[in-house]
N, C-alpha and C. Protein backbone atom coordinates (compact mmCIF):
# COMPACT_ATOMS: atom_id res chain seq x y z
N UNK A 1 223.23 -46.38 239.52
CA UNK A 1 223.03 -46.42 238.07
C UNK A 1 224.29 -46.86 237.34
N UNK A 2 224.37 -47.23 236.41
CA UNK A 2 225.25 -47.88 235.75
C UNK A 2 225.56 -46.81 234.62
N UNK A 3 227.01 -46.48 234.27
CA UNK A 3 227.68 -45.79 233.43
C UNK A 3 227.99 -45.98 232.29
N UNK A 4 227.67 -45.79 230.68
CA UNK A 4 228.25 -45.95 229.95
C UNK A 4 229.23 -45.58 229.95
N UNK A 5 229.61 -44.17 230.04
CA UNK A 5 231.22 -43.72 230.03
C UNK A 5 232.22 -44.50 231.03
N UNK A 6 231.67 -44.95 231.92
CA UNK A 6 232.55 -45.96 232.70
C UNK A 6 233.17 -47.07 231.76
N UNK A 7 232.14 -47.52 231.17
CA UNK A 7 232.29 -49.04 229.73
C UNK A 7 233.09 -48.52 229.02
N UNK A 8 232.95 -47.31 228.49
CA UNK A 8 233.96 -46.55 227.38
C UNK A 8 235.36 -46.32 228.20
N UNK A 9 235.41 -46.26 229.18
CA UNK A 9 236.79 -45.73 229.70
C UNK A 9 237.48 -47.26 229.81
N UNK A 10 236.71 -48.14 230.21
CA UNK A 10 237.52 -49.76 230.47
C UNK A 10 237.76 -50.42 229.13
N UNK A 11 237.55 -49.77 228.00
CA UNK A 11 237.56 -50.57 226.76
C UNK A 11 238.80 -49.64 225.85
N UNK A 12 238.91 -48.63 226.51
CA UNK A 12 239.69 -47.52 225.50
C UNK A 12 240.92 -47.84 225.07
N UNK A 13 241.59 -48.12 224.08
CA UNK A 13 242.60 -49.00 223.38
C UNK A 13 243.26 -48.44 222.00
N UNK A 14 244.08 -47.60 222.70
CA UNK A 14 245.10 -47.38 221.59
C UNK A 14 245.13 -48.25 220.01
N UNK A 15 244.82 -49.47 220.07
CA UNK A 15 245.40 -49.93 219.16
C UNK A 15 244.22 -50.26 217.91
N UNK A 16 242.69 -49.17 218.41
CA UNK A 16 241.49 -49.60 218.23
C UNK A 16 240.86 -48.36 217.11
N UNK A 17 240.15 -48.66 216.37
CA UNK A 17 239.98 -47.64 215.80
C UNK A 17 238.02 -47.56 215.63
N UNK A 18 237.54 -47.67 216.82
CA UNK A 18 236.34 -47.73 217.01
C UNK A 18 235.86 -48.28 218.59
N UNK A 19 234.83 -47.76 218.82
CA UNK A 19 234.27 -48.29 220.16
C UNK A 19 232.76 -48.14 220.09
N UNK A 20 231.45 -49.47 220.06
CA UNK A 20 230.44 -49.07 220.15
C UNK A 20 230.08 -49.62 221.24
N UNK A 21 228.76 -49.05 221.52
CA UNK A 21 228.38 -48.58 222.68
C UNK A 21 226.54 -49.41 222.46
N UNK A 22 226.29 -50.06 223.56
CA UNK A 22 225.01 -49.97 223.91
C UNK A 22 224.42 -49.94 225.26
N UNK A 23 223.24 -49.14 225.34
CA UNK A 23 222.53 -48.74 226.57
C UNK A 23 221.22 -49.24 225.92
N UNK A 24 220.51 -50.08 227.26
CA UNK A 24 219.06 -50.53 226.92
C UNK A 24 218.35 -49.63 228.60
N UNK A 25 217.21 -48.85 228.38
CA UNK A 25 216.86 -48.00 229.19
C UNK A 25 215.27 -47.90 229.27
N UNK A 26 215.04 -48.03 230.42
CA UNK A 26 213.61 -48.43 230.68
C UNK A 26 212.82 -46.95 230.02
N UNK A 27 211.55 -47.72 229.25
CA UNK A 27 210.62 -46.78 228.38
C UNK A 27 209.52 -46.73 229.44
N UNK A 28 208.52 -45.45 229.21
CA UNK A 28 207.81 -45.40 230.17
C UNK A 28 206.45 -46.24 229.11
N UNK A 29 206.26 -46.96 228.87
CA UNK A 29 204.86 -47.99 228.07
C UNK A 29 205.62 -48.96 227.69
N UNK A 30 204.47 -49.86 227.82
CA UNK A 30 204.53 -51.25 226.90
C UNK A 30 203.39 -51.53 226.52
N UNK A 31 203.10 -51.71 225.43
CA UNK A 31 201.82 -52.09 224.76
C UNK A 31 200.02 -51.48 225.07
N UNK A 32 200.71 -50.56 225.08
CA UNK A 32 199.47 -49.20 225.91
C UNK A 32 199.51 -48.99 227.48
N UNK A 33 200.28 -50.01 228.09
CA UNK A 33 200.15 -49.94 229.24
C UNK A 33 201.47 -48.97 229.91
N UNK A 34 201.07 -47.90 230.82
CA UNK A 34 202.29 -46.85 231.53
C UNK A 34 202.91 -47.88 232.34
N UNK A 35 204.36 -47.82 232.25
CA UNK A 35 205.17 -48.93 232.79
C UNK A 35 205.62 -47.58 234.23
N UNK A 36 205.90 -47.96 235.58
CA UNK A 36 206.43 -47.24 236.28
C UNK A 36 207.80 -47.44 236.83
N UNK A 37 208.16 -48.79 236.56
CA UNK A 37 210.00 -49.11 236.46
C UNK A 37 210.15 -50.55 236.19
N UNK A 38 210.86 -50.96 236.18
CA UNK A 38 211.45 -52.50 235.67
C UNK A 38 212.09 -52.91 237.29
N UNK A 39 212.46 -54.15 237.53
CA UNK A 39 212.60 -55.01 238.42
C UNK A 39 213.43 -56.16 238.17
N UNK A 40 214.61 -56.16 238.53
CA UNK A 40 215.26 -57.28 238.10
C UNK A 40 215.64 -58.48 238.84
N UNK A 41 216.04 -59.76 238.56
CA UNK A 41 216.12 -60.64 239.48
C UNK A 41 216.90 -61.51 238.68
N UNK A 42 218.15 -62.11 239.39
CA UNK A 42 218.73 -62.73 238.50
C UNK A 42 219.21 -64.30 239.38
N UNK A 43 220.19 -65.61 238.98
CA UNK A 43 220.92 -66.22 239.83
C UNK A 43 221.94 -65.91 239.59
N UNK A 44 222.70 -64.83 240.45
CA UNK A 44 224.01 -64.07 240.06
C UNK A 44 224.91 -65.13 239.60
N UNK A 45 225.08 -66.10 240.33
CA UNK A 45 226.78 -67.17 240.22
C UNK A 45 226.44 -67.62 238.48
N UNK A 46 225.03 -68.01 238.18
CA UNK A 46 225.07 -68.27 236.67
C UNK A 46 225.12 -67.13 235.97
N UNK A 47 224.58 -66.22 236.52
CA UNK A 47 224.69 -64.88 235.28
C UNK A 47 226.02 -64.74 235.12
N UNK A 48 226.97 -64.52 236.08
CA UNK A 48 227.97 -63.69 235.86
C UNK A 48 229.09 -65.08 235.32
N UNK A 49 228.73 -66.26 235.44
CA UNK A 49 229.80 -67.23 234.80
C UNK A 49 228.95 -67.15 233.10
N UNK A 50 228.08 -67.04 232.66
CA UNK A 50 227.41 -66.92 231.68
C UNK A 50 227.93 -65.77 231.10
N UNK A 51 228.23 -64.39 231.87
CA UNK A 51 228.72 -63.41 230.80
C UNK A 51 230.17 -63.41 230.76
N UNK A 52 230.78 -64.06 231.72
CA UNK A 52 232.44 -63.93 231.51
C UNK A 52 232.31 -65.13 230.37
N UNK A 53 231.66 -65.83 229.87
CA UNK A 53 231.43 -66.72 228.87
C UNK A 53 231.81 -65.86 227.87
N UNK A 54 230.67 -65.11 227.45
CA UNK A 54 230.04 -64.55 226.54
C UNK A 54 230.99 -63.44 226.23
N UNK A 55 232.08 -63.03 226.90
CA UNK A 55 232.83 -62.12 226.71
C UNK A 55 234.21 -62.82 226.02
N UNK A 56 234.55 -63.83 226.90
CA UNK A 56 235.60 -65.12 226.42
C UNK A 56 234.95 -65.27 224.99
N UNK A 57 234.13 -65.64 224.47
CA UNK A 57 233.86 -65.52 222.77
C UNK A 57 233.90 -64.58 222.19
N UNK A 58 233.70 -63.61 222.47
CA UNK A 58 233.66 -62.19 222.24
C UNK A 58 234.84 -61.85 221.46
N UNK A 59 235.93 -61.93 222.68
CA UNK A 59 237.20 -61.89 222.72
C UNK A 59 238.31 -63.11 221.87
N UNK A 60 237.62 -63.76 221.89
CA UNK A 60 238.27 -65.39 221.29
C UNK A 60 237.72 -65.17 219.64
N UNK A 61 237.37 -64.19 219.28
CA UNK A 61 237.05 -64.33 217.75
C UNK A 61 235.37 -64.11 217.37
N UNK A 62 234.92 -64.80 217.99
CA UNK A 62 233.64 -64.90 217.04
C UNK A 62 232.63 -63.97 216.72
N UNK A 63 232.80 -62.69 216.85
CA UNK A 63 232.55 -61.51 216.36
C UNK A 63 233.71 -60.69 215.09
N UNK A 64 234.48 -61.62 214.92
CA UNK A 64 235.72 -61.43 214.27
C UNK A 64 236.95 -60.89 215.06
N UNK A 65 238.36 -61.09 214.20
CA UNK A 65 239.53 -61.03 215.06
C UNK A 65 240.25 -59.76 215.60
N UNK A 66 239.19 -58.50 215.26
CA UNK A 66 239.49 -57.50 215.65
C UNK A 66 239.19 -57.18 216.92
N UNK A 67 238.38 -57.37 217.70
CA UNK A 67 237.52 -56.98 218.73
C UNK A 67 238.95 -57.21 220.24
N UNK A 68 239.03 -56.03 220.08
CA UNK A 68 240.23 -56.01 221.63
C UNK A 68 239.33 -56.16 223.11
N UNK A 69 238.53 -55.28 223.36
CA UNK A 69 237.99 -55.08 224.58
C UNK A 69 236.71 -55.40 224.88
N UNK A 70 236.33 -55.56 225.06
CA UNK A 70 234.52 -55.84 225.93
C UNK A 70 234.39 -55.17 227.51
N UNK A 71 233.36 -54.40 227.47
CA UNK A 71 232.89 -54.20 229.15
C UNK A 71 231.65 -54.38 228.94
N UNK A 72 230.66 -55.04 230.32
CA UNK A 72 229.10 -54.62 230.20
C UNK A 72 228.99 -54.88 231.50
N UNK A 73 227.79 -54.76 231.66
CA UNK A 73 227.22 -54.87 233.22
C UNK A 73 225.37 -54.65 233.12
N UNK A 74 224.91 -55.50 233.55
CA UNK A 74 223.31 -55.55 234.07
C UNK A 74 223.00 -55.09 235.21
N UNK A 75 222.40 -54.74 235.22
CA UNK A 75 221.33 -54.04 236.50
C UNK A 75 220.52 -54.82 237.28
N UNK A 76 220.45 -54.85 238.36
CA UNK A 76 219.95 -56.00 239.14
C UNK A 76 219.15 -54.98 239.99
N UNK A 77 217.90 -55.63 240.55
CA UNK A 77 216.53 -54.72 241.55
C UNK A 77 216.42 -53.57 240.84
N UNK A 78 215.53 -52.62 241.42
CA UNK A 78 214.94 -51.59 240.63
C UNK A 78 215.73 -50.79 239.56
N UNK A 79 214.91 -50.83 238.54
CA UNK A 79 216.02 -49.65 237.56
C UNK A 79 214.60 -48.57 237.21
N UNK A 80 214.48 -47.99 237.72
CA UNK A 80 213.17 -45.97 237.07
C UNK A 80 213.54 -45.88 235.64
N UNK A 81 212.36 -45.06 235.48
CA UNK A 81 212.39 -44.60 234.16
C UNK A 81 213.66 -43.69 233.38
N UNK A 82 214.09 -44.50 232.43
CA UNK A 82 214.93 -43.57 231.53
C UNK A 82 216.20 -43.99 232.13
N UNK A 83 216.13 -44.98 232.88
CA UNK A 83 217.72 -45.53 233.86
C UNK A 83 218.22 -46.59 232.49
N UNK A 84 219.45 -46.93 232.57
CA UNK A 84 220.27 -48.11 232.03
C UNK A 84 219.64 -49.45 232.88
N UNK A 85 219.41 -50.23 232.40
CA UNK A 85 219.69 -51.50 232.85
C UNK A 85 220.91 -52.40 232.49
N UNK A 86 221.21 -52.15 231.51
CA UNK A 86 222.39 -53.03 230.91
C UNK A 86 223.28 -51.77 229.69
N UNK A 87 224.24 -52.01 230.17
CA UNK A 87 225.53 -51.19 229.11
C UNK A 87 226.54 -52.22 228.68
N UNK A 88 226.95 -51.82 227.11
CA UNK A 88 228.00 -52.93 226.36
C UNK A 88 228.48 -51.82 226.16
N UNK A 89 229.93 -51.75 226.30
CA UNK A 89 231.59 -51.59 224.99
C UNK A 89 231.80 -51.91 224.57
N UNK A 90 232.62 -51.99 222.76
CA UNK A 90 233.02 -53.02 222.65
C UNK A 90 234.48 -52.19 222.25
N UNK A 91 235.50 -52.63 221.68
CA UNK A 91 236.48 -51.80 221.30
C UNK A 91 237.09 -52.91 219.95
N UNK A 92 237.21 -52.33 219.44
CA UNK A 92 237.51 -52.70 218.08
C UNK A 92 238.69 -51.94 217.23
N UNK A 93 239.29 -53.39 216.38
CA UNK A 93 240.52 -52.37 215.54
C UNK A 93 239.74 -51.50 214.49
N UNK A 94 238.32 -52.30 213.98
CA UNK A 94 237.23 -51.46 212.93
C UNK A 94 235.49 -51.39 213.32
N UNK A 95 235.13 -50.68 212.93
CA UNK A 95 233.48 -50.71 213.61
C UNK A 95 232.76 -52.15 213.17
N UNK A 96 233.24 -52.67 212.00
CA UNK A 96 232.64 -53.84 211.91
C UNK A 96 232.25 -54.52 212.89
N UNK A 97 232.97 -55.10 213.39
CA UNK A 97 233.86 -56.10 214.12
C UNK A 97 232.98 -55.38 215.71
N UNK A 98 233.14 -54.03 215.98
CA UNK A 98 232.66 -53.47 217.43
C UNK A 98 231.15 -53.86 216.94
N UNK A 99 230.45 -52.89 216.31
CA UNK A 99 229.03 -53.06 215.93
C UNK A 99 228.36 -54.65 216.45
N UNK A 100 229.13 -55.17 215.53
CA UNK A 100 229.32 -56.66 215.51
C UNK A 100 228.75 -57.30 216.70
N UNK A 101 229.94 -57.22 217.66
CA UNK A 101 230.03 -57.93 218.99
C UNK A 101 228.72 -57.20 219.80
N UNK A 102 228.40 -55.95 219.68
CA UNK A 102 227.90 -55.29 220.77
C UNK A 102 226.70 -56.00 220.63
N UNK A 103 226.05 -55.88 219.02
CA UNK A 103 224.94 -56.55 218.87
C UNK A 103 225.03 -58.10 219.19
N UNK A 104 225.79 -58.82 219.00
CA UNK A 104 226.19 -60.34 219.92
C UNK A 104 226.00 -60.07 220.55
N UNK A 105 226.15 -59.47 221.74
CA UNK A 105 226.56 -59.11 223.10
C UNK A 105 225.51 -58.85 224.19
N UNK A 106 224.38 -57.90 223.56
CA UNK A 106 223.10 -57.87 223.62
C UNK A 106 222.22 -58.75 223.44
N UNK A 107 222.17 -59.71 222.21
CA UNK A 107 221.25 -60.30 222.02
C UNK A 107 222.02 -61.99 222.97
N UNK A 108 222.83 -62.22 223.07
CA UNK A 108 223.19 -63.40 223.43
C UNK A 108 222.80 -63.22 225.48
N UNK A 109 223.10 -61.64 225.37
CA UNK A 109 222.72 -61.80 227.35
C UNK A 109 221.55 -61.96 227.21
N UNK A 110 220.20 -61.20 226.40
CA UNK A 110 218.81 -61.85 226.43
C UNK A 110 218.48 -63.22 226.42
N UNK A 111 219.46 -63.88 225.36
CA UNK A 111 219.07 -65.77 225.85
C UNK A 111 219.80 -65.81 226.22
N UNK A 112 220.68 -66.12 226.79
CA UNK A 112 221.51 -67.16 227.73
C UNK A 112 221.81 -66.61 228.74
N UNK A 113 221.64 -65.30 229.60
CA UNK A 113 222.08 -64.94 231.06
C UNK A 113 220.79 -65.44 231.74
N UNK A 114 220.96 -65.73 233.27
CA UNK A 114 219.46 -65.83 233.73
C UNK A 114 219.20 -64.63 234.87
N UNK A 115 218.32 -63.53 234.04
CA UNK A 115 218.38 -62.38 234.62
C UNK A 115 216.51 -62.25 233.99
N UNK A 116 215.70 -61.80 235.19
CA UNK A 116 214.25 -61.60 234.84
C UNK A 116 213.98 -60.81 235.39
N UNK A 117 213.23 -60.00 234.45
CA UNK A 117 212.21 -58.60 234.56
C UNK A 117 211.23 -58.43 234.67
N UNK A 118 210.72 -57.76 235.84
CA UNK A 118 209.02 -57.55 236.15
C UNK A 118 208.70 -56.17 235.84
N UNK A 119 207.97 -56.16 235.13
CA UNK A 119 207.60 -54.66 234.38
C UNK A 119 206.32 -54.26 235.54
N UNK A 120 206.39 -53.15 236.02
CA UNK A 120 205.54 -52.18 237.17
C UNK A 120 204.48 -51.36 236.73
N UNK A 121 203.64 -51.64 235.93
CA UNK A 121 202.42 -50.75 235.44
C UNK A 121 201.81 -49.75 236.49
N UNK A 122 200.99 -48.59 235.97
CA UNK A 122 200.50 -47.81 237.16
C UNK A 122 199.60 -49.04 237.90
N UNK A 123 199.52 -49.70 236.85
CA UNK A 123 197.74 -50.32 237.17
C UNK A 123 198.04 -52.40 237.68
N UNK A 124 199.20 -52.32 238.14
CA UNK A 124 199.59 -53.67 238.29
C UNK A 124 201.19 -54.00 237.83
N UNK A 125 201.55 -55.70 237.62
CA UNK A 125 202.86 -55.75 237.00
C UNK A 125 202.82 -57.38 236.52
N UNK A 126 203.98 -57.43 235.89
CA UNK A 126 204.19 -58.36 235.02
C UNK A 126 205.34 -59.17 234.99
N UNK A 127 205.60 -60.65 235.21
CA UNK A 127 207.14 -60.84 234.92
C UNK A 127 206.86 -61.07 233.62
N UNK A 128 207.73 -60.66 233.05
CA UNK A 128 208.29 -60.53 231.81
C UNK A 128 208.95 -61.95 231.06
N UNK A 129 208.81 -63.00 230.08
CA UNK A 129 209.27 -63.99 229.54
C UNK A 129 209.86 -63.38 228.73
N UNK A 130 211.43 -63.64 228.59
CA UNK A 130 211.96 -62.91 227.49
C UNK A 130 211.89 -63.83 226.55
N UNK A 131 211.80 -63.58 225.23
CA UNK A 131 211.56 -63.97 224.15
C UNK A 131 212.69 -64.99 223.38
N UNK A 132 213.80 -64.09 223.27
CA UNK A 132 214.78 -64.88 223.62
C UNK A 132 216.04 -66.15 223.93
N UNK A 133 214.91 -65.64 225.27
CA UNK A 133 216.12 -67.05 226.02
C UNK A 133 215.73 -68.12 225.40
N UNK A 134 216.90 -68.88 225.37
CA UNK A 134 217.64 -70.14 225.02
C UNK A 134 218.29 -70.91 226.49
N UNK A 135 217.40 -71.34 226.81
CA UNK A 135 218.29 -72.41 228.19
C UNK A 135 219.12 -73.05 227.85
N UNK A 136 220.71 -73.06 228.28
CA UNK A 136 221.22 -74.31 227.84
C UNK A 136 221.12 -75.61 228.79
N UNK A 137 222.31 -76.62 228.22
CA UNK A 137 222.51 -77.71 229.34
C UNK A 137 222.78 -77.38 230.38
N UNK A 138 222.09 -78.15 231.92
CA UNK A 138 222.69 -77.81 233.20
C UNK A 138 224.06 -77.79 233.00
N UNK A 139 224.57 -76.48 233.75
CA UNK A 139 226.07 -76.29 233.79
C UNK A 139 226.61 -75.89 233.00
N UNK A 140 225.64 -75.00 232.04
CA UNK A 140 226.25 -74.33 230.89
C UNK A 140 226.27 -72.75 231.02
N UNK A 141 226.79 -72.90 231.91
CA UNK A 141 227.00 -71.58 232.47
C UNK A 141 228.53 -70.89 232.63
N UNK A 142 228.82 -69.25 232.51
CA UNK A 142 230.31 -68.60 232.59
C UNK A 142 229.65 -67.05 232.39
N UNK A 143 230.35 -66.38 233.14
CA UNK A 143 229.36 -64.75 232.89
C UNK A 143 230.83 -63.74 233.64
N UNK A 144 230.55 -62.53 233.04
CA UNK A 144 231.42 -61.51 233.36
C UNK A 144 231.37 -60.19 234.06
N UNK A 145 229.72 -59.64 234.39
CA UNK A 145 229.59 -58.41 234.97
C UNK A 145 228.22 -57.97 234.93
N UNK A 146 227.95 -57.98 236.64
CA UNK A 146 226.30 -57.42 237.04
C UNK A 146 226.40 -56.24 237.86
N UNK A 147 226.05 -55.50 237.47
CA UNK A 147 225.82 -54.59 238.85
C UNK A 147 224.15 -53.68 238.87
């Protein structure tokens, strides 16, 4: 399972006066249907050059010039009910700026990492099209952390 407090401990920064936090965690339904776990599948070498990307912007400003630290990590093969699949840090000199990125951070690994989810109903399963994604150009790929 994957740790938030782990994310919080790699981001922790003296010089920061905020740290937010996101955990996305498998619900037991989707759309009336009892989900029994999520399933992940990714092409690691693009995911993870895709999020050391996504962290390099992160970090390079474009959440604004406060943002010191970033940690995250995805979940790859089975994640059960009420598990993490994916955790963000962000560390920040102000919450703006953290808030900010985390929500970047989240919504940019939904389009642009290539990581897919098969949702496990009692009664069958589903891959999942995320909504989302944004393919880029071949080779538009840079990523930072799966586990």
């Amino acid at each position: 399972p994957l740790s938030l407090d782990d994310m919080v401990q790699r981001v922790t920064n003296p010089a920061c006066g905020a740290i937010a936090t996101f955990s996305g965690t498998t619900r037991n339904n989707f759309e009336g249907r009892m989900v029994v776990r999520l399933e992940y599948e990714a092409y690691e070498p693009m995911a993870l050059k895709e999020m050391q990307r996504l962290a390099q912007e992160v970090l390079a400003g474009s959440c604004g010039s406060g943002v010191r630290r970033v940690a995250f990590a995805h979940r790859l093969g089975v994640v059960p009910l009420a598990e993490a699949s994916v955790v963000i840090a962000v560390a920040g000199e102000h919450r703006k700026e953290a808030f900010d990125a985390c929500r970047f951070l989240i919504d940019e690994i939904k389009a642009r990492v290539p990581i897919w989810k098969k949702e496990v109903y009692d009664d069958g399963s589903t891959w999942k099209a995320n909504k989302e994604w944004q393919p880029g150009p071949a080779g538009n790929a840079e990523s930072g952390g799966s586990g």
